[in-house]
C-alpha atoms as a PDB file:
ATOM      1  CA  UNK A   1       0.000   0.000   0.000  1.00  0.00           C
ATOM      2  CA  UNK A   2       2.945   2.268   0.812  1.00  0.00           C
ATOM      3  CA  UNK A   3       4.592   2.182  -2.797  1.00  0.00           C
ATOM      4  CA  UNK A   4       1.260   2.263  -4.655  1.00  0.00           C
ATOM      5  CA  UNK A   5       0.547   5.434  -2.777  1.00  0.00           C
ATOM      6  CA  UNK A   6       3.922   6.879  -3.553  1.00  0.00           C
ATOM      7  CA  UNK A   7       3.145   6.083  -7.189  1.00  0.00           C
ATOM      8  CA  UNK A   8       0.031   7.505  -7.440  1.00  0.00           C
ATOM      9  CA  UNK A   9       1.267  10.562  -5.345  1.00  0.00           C
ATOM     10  CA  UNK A  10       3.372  11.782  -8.724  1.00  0.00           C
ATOM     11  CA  UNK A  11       1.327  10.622 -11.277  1.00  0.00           C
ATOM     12  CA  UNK A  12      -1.756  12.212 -10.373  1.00  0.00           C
ATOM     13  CA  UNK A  13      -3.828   9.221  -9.204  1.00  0.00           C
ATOM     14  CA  UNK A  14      -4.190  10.597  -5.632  1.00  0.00           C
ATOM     15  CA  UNK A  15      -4.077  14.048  -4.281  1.00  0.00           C
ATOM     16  CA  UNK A  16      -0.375  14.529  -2.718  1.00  0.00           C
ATOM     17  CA  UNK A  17      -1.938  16.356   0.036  1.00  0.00           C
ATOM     18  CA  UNK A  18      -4.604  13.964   1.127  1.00  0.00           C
ATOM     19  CA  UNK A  19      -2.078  10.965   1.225  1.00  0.00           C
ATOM     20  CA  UNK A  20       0.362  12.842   3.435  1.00  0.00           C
ATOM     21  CA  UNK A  21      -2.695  13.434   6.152  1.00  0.00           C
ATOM     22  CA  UNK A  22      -2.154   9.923   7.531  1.00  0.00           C
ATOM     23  CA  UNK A  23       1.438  10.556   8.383  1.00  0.00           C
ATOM     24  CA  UNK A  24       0.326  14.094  10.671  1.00  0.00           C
ATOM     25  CA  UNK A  25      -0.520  11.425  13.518  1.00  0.00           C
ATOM     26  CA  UNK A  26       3.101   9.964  13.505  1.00  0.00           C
ATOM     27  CA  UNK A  27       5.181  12.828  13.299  1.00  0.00           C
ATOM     28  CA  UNK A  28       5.584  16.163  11.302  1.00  0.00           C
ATOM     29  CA  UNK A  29       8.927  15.276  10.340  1.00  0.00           C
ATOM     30  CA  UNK A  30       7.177  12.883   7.610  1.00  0.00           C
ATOM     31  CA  UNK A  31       5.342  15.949   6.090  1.00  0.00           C
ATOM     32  CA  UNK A  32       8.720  17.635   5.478  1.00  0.00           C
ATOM     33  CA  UNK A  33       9.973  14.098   3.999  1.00  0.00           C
ATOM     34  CA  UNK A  34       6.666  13.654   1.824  1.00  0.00           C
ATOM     35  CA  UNK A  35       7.002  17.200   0.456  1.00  0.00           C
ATOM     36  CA  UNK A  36      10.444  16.712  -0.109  1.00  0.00           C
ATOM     37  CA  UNK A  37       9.838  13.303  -1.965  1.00  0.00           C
ATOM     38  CA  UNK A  38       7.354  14.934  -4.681  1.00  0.00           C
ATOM     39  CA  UNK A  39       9.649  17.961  -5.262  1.00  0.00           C
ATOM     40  CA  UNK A  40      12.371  15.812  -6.217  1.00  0.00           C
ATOM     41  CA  UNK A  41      10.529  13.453  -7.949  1.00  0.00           C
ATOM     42  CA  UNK A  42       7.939  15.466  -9.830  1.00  0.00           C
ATOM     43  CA  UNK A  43      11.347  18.132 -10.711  1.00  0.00           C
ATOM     44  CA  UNK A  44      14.316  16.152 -10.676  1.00  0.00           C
ATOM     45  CA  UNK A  45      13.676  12.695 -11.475  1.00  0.00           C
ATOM     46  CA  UNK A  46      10.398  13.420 -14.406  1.00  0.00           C
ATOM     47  CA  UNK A  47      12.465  16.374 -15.536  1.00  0.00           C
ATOM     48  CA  UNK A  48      15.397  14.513 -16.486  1.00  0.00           C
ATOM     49  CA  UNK A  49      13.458  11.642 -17.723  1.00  0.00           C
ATOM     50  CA  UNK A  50      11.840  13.691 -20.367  1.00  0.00           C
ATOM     51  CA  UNK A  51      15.149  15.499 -21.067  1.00  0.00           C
ATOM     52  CA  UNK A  52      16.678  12.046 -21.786  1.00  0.00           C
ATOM     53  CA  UNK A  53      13.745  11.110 -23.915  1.00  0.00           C
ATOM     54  CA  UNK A  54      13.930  14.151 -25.969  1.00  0.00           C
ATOM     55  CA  UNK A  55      17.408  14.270 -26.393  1.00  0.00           C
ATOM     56  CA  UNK A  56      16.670  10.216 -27.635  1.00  0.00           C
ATOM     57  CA  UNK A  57      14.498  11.414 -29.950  1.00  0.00           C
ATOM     58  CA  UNK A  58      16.700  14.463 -31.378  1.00  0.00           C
ATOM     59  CA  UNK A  59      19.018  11.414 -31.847  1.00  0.00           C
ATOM     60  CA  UNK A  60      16.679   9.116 -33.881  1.00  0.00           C
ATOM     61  CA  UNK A  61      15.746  12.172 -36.181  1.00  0.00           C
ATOM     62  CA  UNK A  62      19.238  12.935 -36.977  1.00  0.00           C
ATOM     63  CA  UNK A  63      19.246   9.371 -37.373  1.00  0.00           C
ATOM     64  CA  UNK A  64      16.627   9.411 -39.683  1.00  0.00           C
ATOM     65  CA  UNK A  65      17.656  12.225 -42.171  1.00  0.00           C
ATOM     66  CA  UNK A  66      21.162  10.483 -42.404  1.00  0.00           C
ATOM     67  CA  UNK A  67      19.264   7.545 -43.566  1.00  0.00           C
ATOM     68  CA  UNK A  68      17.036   9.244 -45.944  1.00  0.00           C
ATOM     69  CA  UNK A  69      20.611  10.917 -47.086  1.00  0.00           C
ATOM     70  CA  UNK A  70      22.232   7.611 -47.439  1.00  0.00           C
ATOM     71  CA  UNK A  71      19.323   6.220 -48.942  1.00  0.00           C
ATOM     72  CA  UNK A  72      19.516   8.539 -52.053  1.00  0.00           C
ATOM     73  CA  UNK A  73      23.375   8.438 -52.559  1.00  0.00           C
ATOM     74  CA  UNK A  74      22.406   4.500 -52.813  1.00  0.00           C
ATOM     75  CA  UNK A  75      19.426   5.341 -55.268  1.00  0.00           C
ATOM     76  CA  UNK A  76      22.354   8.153 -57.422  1.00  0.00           C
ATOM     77  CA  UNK A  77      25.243   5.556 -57.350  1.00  0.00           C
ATOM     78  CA  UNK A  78      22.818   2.689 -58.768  1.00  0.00           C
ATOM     79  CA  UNK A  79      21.250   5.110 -60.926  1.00  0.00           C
ATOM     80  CA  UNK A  80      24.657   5.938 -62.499  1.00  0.00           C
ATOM     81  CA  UNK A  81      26.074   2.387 -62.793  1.00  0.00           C
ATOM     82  CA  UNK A  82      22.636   1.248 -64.322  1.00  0.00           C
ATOM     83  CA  UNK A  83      22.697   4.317 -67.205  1.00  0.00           C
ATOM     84  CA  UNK A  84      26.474   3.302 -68.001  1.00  0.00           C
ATOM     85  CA  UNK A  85      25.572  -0.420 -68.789  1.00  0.00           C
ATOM     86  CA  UNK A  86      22.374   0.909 -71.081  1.00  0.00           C
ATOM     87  CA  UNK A  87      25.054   3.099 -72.476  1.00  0.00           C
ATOM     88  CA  UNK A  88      27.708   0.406 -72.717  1.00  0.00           C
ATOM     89  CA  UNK A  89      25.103  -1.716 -74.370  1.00  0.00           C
ATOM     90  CA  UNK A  90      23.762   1.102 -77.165  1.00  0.00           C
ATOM     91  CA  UNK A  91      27.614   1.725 -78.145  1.00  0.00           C
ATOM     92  CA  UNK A  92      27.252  -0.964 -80.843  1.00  0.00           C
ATOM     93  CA  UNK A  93      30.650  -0.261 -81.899  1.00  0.00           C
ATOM     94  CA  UNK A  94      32.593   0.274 -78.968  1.00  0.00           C
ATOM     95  CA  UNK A  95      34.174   3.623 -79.656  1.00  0.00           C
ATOM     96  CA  UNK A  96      33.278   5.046 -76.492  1.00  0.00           C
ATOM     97  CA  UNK A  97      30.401   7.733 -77.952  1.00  0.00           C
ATOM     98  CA  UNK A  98      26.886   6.279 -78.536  1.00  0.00           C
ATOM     99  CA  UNK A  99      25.510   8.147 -82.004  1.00  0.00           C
ATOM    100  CA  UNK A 100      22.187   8.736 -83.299  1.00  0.00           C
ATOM    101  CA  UNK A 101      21.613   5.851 -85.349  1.00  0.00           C
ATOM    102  CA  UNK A 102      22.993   3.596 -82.596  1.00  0.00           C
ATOM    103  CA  UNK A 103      20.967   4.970 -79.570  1.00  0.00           C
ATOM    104  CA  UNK A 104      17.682   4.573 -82.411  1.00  0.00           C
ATOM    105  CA  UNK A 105      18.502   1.034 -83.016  1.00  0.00           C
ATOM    106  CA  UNK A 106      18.764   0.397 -79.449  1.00  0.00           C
ATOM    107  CA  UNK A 107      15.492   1.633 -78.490  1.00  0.00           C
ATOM    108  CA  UNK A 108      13.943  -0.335 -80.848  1.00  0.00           C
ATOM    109  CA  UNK A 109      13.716  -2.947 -78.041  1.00  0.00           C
ATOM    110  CA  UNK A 110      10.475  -2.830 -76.110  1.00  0.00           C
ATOM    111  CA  UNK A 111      12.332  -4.393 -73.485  1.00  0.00           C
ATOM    112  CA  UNK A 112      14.939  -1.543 -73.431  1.00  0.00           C
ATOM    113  CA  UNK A 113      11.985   1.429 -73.390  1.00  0.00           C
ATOM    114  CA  UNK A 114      10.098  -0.617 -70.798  1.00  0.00           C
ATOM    115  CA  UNK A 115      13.127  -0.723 -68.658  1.00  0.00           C
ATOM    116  CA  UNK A 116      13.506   3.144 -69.531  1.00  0.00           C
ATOM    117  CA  UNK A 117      10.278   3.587 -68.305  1.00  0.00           C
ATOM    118  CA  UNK A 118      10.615   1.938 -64.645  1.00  0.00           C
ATOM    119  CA  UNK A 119      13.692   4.431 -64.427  1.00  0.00           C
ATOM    120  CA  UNK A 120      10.745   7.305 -65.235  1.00  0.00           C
ATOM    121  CA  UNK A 121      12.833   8.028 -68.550  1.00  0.00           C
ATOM    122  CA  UNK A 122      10.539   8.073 -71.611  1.00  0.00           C
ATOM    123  CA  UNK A 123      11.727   6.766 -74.918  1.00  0.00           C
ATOM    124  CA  UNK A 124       9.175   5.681 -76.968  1.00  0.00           C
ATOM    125  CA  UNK A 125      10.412   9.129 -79.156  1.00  0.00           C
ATOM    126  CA  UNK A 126      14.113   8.236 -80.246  1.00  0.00           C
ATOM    127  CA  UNK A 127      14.387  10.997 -81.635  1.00  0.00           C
ATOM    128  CA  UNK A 128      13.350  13.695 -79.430  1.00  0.00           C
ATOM    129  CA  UNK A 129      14.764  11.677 -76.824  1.00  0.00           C
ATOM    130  CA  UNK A 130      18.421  11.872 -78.496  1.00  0.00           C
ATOM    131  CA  UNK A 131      17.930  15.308 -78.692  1.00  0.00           C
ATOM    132  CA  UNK A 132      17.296  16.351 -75.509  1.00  0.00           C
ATOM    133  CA  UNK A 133      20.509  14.234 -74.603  1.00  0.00           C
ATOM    134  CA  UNK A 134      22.823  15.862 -76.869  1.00  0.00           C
ATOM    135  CA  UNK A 135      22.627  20.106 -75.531  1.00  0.00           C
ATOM    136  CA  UNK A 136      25.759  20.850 -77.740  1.00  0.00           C
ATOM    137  CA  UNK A 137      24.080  19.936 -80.749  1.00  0.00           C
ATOM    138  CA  UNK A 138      27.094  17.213 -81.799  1.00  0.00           C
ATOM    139  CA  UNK A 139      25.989  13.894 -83.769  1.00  0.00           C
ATOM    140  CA  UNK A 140      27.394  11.495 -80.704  1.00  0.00           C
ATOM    141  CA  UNK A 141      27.256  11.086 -77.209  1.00  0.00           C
ATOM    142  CA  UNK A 142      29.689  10.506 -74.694  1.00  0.00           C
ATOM    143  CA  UNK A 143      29.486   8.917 -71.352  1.00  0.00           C
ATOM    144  CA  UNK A 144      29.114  11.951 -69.209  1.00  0.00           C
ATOM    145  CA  UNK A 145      26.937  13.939 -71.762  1.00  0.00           C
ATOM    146  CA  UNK A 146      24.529  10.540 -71.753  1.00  0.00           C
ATOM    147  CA  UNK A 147      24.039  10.228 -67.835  1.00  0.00           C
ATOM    148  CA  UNK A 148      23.628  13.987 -67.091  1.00  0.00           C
ATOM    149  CA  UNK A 149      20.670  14.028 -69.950  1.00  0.00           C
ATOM    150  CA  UNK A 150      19.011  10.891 -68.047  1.00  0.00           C
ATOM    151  CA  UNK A 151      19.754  12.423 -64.603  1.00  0.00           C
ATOM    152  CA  UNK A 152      17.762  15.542 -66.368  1.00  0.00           C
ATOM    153  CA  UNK A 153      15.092  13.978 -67.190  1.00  0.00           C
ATOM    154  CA  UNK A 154      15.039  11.569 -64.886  1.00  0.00           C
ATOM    155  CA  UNK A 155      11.290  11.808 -63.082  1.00  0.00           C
ATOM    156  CA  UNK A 156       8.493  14.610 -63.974  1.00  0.00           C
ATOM    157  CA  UNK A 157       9.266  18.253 -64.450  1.00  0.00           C
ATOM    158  CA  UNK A 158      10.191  20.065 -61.660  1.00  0.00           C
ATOM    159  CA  UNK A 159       9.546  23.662 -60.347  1.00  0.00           C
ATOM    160  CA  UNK A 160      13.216  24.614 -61.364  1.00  0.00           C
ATOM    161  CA  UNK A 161      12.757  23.032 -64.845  1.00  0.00           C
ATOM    162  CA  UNK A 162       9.539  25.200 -65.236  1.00  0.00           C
ATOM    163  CA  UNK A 163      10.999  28.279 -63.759  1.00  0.00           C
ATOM    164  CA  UNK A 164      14.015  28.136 -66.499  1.00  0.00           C
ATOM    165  CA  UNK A 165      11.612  27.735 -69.215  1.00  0.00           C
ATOM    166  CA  UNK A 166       9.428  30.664 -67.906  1.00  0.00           C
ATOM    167  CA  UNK A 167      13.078  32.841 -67.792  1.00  0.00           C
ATOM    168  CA  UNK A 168      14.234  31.732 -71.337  1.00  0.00           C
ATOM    169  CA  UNK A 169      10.380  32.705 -72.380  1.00  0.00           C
ATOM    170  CA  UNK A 170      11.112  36.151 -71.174  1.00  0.00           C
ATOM    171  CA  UNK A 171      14.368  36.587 -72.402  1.00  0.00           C
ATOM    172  CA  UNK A 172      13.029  35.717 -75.675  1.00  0.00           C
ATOM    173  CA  UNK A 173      10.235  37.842 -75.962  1.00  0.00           C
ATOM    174  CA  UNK A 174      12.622  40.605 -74.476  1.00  0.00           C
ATOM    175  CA  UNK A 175      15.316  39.922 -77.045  1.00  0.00           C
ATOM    176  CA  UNK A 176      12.145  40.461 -79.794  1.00  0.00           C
ATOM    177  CA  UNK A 177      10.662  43.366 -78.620  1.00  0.00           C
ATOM    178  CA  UNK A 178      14.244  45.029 -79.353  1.00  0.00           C
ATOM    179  CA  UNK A 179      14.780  43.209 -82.855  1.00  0.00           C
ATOM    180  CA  UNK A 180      11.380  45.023 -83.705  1.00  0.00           C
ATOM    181  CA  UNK A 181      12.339  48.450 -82.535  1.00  0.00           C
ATOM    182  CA  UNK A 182      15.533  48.486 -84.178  1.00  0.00           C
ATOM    183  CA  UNK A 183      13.454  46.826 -87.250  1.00  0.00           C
ATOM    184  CA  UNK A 184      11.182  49.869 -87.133  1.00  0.00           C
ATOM    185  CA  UNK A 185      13.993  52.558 -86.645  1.00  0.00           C
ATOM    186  CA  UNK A 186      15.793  51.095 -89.349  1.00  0.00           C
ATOM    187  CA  UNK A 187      12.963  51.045 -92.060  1.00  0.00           C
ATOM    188  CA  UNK A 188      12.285  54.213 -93.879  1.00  0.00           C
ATOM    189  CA  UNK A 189       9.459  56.665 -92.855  1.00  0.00           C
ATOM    190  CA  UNK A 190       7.253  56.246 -95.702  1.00  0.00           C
ATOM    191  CA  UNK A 191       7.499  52.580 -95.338  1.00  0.00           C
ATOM    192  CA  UNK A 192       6.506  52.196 -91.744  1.00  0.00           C
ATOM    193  CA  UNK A 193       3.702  55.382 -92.142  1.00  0.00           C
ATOM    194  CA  UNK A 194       2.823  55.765 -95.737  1.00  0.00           C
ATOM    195  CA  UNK A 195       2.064  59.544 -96.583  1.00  0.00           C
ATOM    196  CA  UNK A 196       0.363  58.650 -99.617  1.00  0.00           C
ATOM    197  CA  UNK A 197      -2.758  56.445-100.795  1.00  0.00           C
ATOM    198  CA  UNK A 198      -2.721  54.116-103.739  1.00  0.00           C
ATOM    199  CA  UNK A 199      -5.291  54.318-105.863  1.00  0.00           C
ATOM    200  CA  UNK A 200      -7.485  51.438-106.404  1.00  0.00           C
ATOM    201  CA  UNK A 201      -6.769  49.394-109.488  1.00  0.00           C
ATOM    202  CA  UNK A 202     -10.365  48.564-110.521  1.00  0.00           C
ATOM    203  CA  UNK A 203     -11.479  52.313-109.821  1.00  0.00           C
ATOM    204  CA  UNK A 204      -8.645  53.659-112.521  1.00  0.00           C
ATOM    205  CA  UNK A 205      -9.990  50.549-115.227  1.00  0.00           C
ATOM    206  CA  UNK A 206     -13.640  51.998-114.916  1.00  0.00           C
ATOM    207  CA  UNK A 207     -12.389  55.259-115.385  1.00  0.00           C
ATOM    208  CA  UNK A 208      -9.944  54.245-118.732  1.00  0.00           C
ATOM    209  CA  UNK A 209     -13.026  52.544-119.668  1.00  0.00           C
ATOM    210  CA  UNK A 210     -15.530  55.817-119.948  1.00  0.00           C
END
């Protein structure tokens, strides 16, 4: 009865200050050792309980984001030794550089595009495909120029992809608005705001012919 009272003394199950009524008969001493026993337990010993339990769980959460970090270096370095065997295999001839008419006979395999696909790279367009590979405009692809593409377009697009689109679409229309002013300054007068009206064709024919 003594320890279940003590327990329920601290976690609320029993009012502290009823329980300690039955020990004002003994001695008043045991007040002053009952009030001491919930300030250090309720302060002290709960206190740093629930310090070492956060600080536990500060630990698992670092914990956590290293794995989630560790996870997708695993995820890059498989990524990159999977592209350079699709790579490896599309070289037909071995020189190192995969060109177009390689990577197009390559894809010809459903198997290959399927495989593409579960590595959310789309294929089924060779061509466009190729294309978006090769950014330097050259008729082969190396090694490096070939994983950076898939890396690229690995996956959906992403806020950055559609923010530089949205900046080169501005740029553009930028870069145009000047061609046509210097367009217009460089054009003569009469052509950009004619002074003079033809006459109408048909109108001078009806009057030949009265």
């Amino acid at each position: 009865n003594t320890m279940y009272t003590l327990v329920a003394a601290i976690t609320g199950g029993v009012d502290w200050t009823e329980a300690v009524t039955s020990l004002d008969s003994i001695s008043t001493i045991y007040r002053g050792l009952w009030a001491f026993y919930i300030i250090f337990v309720v302060i002290g010993v709960l206190n740093v309980l629930t310090g070492i339990m956060v600080v536990r769980a500060c630990e698992l959460s670092g914990l956590d984001r290293d794995l989630v970090v560790q996870t997708e270096m695993k995820s890059n370095e498989n990524f990159l030794v999977e592209m350079t065997k699709i790579f490896d295999e599309a070289d037909a001839d071995g020189n190192g550089k995969v060109s177009w008419h390689e990577l197009k006979a390559y894809l010809e395999n459903p198997h290959v595009q399927a495989y593409l696909c579960t590595k959310q790279l789309n294929a089924f367009d060779a061509r466009q495909f190729f294309d978006m590979l090769n950014e330097d405009g050259s008729y082969e692809l190396d090694l490096e120029a070939f994983i950076v593409g898939c890396q690229r377009l690995k996956g959906e697009a992403r806020s950055v992809d559609l923010l530089a689109v949205l900046k080169q679409c501005r740029e553009n229309r930028r870069e145009l608005k000047r061609v046509i002013r210097k367009l217009d300054d460089a054009l003569p007068s009469e052509v950009c705001s004619p002074t003079t009206q033809t006459s109408n064709p048909n109108k001078s024919k009806f009057r030949q012919s009265r």
